[in-house]
N, C-alpha and C. Protein backbone atom coordinates (compact mmCIF):
# COMPACT_ATOMS: atom_id res chain seq x y z
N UNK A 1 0.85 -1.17 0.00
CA UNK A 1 0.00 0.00 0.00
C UNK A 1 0.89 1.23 0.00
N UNK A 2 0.31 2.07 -0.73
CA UNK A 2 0.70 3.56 -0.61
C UNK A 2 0.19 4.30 -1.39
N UNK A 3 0.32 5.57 -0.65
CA UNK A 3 -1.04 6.94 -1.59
C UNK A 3 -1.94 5.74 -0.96
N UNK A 4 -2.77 6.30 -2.55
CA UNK A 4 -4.10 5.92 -2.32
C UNK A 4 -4.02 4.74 -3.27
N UNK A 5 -3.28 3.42 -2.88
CA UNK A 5 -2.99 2.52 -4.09
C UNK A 5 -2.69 1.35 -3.18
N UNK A 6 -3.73 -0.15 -4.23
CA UNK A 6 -3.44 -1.23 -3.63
C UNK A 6 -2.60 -1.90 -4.49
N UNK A 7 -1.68 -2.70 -4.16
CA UNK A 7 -0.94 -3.66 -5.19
C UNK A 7 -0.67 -5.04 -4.28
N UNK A 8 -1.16 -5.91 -5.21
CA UNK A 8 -1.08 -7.13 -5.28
C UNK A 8 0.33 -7.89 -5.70
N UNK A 9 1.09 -8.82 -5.02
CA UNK A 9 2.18 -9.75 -6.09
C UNK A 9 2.17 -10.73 -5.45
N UNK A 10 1.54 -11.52 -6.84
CA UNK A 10 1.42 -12.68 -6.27
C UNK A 10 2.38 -13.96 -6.79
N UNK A 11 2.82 -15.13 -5.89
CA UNK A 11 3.85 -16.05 -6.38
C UNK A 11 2.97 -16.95 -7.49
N UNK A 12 4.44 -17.85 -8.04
CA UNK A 12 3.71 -18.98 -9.11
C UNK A 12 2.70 -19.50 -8.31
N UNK A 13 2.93 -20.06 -6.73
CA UNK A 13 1.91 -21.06 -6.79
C UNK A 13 0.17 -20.63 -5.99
N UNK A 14 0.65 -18.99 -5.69
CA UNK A 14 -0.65 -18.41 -5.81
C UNK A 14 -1.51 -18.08 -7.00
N UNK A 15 -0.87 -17.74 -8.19
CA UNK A 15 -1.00 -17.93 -9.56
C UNK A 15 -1.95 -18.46 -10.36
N UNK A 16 -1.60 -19.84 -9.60
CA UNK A 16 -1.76 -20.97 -10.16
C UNK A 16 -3.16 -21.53 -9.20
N UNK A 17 -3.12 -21.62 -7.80
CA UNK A 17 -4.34 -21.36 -7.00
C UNK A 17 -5.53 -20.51 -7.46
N UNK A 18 -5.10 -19.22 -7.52
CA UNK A 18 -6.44 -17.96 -8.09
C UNK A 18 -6.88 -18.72 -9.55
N UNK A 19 -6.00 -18.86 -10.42
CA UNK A 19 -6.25 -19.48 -11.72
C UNK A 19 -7.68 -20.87 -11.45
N UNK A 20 -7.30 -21.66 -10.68
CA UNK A 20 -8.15 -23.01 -10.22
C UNK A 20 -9.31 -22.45 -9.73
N UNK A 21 -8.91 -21.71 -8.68
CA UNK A 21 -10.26 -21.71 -7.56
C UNK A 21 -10.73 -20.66 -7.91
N UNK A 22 -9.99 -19.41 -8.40
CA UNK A 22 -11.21 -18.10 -8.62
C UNK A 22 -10.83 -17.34 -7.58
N UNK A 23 -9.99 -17.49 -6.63
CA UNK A 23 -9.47 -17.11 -5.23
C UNK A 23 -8.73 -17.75 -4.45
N UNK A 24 -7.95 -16.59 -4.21
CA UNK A 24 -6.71 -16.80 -2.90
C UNK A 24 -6.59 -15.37 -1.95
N UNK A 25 -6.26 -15.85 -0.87
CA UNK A 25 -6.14 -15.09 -0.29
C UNK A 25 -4.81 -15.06 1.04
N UNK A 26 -4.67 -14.46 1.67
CA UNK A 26 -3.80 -14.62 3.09
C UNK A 26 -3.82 -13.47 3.89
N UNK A 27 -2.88 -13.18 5.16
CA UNK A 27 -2.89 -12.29 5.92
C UNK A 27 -1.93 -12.27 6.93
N UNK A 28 -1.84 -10.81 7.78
CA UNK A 28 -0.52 -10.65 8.36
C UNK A 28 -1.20 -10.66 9.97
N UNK A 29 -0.26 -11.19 10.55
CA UNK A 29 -1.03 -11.44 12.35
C UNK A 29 -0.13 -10.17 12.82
N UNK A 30 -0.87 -9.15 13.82
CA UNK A 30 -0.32 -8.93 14.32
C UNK A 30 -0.32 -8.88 16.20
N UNK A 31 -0.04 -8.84 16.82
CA UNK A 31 0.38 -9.05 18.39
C UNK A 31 -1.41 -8.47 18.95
N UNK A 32 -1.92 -9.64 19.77
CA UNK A 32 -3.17 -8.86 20.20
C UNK A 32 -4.24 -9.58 19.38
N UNK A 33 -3.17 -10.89 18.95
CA UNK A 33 -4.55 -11.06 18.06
C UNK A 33 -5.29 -10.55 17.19
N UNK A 34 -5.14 -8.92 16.53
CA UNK A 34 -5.07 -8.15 15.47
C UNK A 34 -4.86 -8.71 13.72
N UNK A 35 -5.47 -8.82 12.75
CA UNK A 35 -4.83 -9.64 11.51
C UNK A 35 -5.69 -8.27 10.47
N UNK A 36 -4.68 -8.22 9.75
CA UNK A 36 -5.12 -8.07 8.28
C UNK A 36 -5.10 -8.85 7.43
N UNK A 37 -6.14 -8.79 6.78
CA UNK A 37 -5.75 -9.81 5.83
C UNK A 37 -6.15 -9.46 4.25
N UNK A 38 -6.00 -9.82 2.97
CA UNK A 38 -6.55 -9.53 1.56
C UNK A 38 -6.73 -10.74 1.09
N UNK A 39 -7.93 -10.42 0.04
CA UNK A 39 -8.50 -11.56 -0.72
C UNK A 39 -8.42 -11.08 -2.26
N UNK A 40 -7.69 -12.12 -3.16
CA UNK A 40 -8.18 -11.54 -4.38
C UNK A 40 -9.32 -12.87 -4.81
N UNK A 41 -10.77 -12.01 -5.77
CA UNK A 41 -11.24 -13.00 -6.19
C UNK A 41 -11.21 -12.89 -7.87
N UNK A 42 -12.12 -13.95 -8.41
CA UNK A 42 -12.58 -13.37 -9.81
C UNK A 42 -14.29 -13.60 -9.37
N UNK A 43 -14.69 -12.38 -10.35
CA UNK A 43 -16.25 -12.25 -10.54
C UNK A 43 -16.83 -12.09 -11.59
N UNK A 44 -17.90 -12.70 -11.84
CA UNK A 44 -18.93 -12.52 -12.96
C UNK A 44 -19.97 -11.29 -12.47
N UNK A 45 -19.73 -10.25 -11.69
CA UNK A 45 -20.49 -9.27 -10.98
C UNK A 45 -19.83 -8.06 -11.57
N UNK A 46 -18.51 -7.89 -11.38
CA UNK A 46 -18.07 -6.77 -12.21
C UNK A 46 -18.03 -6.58 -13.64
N UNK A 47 -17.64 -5.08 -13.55
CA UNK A 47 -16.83 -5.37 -15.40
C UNK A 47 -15.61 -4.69 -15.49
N UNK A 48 -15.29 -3.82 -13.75
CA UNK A 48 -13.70 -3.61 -13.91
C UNK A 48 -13.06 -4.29 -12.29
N UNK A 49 -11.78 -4.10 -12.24
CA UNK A 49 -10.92 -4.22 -10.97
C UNK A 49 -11.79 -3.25 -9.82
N UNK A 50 -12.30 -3.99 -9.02
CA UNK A 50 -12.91 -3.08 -7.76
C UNK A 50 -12.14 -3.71 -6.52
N UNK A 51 -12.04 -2.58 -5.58
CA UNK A 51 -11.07 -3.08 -3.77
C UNK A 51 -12.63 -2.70 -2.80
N UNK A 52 -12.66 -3.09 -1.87
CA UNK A 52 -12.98 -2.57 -0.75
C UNK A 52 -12.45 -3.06 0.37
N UNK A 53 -12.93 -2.44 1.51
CA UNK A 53 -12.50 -3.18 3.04
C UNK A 53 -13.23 -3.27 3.99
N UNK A 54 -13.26 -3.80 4.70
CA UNK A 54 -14.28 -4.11 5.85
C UNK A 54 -14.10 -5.21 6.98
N UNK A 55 -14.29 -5.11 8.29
CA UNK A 55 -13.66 -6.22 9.25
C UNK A 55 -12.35 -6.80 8.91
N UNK A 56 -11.21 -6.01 8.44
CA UNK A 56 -9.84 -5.99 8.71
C UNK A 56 -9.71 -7.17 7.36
N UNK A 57 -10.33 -6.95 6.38
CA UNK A 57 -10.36 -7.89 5.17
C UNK A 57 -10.33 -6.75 3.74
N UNK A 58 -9.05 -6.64 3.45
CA UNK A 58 -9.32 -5.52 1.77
C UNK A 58 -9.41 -6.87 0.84
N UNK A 59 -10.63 -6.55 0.22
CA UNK A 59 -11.28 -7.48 -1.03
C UNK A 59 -10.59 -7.21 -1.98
N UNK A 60 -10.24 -7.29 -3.09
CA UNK A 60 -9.75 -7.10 -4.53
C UNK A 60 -11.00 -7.75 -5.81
N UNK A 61 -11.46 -7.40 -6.12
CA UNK A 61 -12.53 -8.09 -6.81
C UNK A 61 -11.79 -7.91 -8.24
N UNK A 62 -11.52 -8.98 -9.40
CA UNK A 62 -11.30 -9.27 -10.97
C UNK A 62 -12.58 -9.67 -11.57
N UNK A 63 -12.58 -8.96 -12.60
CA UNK A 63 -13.89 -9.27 -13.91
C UNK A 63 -13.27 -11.17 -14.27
N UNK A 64 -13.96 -11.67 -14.41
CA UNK A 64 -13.50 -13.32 -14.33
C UNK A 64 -12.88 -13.35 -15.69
N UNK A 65 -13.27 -12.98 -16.58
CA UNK A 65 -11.87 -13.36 -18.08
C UNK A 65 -11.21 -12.65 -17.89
N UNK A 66 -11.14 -11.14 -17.07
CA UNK A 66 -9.41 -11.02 -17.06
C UNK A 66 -8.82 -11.29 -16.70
N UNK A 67 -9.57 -12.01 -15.37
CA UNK A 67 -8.42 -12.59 -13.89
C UNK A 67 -8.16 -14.22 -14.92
N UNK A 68 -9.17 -14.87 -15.87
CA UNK A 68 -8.80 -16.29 -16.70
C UNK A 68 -7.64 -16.00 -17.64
N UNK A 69 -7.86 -14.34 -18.52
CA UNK A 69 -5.92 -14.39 -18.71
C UNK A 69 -5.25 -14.01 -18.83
N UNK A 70 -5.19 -13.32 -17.60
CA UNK A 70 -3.87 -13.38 -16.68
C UNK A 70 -3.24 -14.13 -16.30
N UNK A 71 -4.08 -14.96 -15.69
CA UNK A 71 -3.30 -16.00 -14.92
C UNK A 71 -2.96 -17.15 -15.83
N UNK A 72 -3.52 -17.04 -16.75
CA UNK A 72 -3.16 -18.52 -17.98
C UNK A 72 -1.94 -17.58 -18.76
N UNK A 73 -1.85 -16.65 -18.48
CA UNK A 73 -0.90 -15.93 -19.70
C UNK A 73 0.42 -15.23 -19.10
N UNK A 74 1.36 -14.71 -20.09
CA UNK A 74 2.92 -14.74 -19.55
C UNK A 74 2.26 -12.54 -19.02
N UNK A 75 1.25 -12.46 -19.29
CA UNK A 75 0.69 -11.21 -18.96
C UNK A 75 0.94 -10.88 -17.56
N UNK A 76 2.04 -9.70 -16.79
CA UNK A 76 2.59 -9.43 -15.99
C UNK A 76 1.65 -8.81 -14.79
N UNK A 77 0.72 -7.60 -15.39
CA UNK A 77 -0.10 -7.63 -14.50
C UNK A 77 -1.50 -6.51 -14.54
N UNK A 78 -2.28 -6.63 -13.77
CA UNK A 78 -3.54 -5.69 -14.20
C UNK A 78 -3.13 -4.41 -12.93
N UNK A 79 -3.66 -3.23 -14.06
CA UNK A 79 -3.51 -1.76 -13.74
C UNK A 79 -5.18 -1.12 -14.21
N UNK A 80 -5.14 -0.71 -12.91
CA UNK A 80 -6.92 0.04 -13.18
C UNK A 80 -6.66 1.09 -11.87
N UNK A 81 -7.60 2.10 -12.16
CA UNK A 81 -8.48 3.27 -11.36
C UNK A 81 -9.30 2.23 -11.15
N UNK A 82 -9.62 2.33 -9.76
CA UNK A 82 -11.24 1.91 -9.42
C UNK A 82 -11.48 2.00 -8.16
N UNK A 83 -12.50 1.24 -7.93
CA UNK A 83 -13.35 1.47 -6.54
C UNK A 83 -13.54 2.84 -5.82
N UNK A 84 -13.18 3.25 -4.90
CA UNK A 84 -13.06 4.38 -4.42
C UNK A 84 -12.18 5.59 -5.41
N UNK A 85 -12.62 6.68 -5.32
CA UNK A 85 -12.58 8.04 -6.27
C UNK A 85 -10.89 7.87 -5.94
N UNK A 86 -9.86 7.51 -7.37
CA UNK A 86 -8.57 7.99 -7.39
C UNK A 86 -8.04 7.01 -7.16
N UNK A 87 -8.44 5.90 -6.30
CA UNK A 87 -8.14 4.94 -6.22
C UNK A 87 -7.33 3.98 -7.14
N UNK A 88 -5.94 3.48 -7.06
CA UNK A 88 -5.14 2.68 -7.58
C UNK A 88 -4.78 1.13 -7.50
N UNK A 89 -5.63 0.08 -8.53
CA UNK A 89 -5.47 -0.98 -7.56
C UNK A 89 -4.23 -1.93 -9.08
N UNK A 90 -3.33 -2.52 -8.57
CA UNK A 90 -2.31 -3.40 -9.64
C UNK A 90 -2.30 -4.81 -9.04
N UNK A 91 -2.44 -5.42 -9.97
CA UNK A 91 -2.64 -6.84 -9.50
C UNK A 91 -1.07 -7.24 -10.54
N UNK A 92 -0.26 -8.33 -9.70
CA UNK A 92 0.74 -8.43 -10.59
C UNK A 92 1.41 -10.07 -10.13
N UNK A 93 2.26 -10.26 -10.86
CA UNK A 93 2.98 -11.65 -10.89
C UNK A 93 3.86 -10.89 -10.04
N UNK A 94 4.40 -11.89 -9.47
CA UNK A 94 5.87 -11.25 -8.14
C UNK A 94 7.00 -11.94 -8.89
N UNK A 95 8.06 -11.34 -9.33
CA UNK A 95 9.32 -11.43 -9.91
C UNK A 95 10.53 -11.94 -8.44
N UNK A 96 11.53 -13.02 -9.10
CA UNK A 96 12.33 -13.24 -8.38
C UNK A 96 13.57 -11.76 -8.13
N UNK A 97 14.16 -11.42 -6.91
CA UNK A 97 14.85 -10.14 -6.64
C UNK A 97 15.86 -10.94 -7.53
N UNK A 98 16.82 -9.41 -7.96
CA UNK A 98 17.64 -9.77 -9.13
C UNK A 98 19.02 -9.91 -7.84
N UNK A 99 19.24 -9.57 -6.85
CA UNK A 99 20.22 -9.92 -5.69
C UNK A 99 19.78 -10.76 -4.54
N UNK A 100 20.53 -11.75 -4.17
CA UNK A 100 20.14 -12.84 -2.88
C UNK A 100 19.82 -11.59 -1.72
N UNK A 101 18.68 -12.32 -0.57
CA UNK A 101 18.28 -11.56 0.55
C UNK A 101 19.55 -11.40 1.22
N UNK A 102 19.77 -10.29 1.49
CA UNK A 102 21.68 -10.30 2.12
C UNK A 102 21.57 -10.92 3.68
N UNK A 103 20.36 -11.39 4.37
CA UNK A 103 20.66 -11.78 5.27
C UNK A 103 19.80 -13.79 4.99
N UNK A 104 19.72 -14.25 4.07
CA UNK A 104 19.39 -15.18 4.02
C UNK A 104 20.49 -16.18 3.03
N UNK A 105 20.23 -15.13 2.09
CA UNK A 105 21.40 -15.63 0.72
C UNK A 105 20.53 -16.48 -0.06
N UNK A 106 19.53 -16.13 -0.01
CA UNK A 106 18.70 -17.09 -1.17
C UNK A 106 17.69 -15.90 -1.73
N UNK A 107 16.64 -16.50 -2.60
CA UNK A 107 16.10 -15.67 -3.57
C UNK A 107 14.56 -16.61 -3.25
N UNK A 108 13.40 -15.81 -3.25
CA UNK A 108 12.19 -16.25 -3.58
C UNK A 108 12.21 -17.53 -4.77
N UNK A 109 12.30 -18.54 -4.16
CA UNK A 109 11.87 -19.80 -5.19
C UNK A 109 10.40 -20.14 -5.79
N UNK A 110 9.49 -19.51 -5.11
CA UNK A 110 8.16 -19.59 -5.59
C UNK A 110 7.30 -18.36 -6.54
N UNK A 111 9.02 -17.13 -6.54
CA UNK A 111 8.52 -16.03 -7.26
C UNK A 111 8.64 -16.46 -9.12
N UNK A 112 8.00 -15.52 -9.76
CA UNK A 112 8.26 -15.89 -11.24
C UNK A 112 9.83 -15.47 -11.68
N UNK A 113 10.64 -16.09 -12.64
CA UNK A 113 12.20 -15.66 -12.90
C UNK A 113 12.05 -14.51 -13.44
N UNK A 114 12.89 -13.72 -12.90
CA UNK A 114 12.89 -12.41 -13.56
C UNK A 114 13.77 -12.07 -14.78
N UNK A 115 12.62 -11.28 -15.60
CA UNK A 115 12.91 -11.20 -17.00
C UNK A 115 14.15 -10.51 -16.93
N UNK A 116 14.58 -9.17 -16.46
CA UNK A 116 15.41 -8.78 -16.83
C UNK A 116 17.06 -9.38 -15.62
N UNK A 117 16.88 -10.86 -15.41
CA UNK A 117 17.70 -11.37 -14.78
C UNK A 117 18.74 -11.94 -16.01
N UNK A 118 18.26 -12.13 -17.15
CA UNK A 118 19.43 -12.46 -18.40
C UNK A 118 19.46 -13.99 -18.59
């Protein structure tokens, strides 16, 4: 998040989940028992990218053939205005970092290879 903008990146094998089921989702715990969490779905209700939020859950809602190909296709990621006035929501494939985590020394194995890695 930032501004007024949601972005999504999601790994191959979330990808590949949203692709099957139409939805995935997860969330961050925090201390207190506190969680956020986001859902992306696909819908036959819309006809563009809509967000909302409510009970500590930001929705992401996809028109169902764009979220069918996207996710079937080498197509990087969806960019729309929507939902709320100004509102920025990007739904995207998550790229492997082009440098190891300097405190792990490894690289996202479940991210997509990054193109401009050579």
């Amino acid at each position: 998040m930032q501004g007024n903008s949601i972005r999504l990146r999601l790994s191959q094998s979330e990808v590949a989940r949203f692709h099957a089921e139409g939805r995935v989702e997860d969330a961050i715990a925090f201390p207190g028992a506190a969680r956020l969490a986001w859902m992306l779905e696909a819908s036959g209700a819309v006809l563009t990218p809509e967000a909302a939020f409510g009970e500590g859950v930001i929705r992401v809602l996809l028109p169902a053939a764009v979220a069918a190909r996207w996710a079937a296709s080498n197509e990087v990621g969806i960019y729309t205005q929507g939902g709320a006035p100004g509102l920025a929501i990007t739904v995207e494939k998550d790229f492997q970092c082009l440098h190891p985590d300097p405190h792990t020394g490894q690289r996202d194995a479940d991210a997509f290879p990054n193109p401009a890695a050579g």
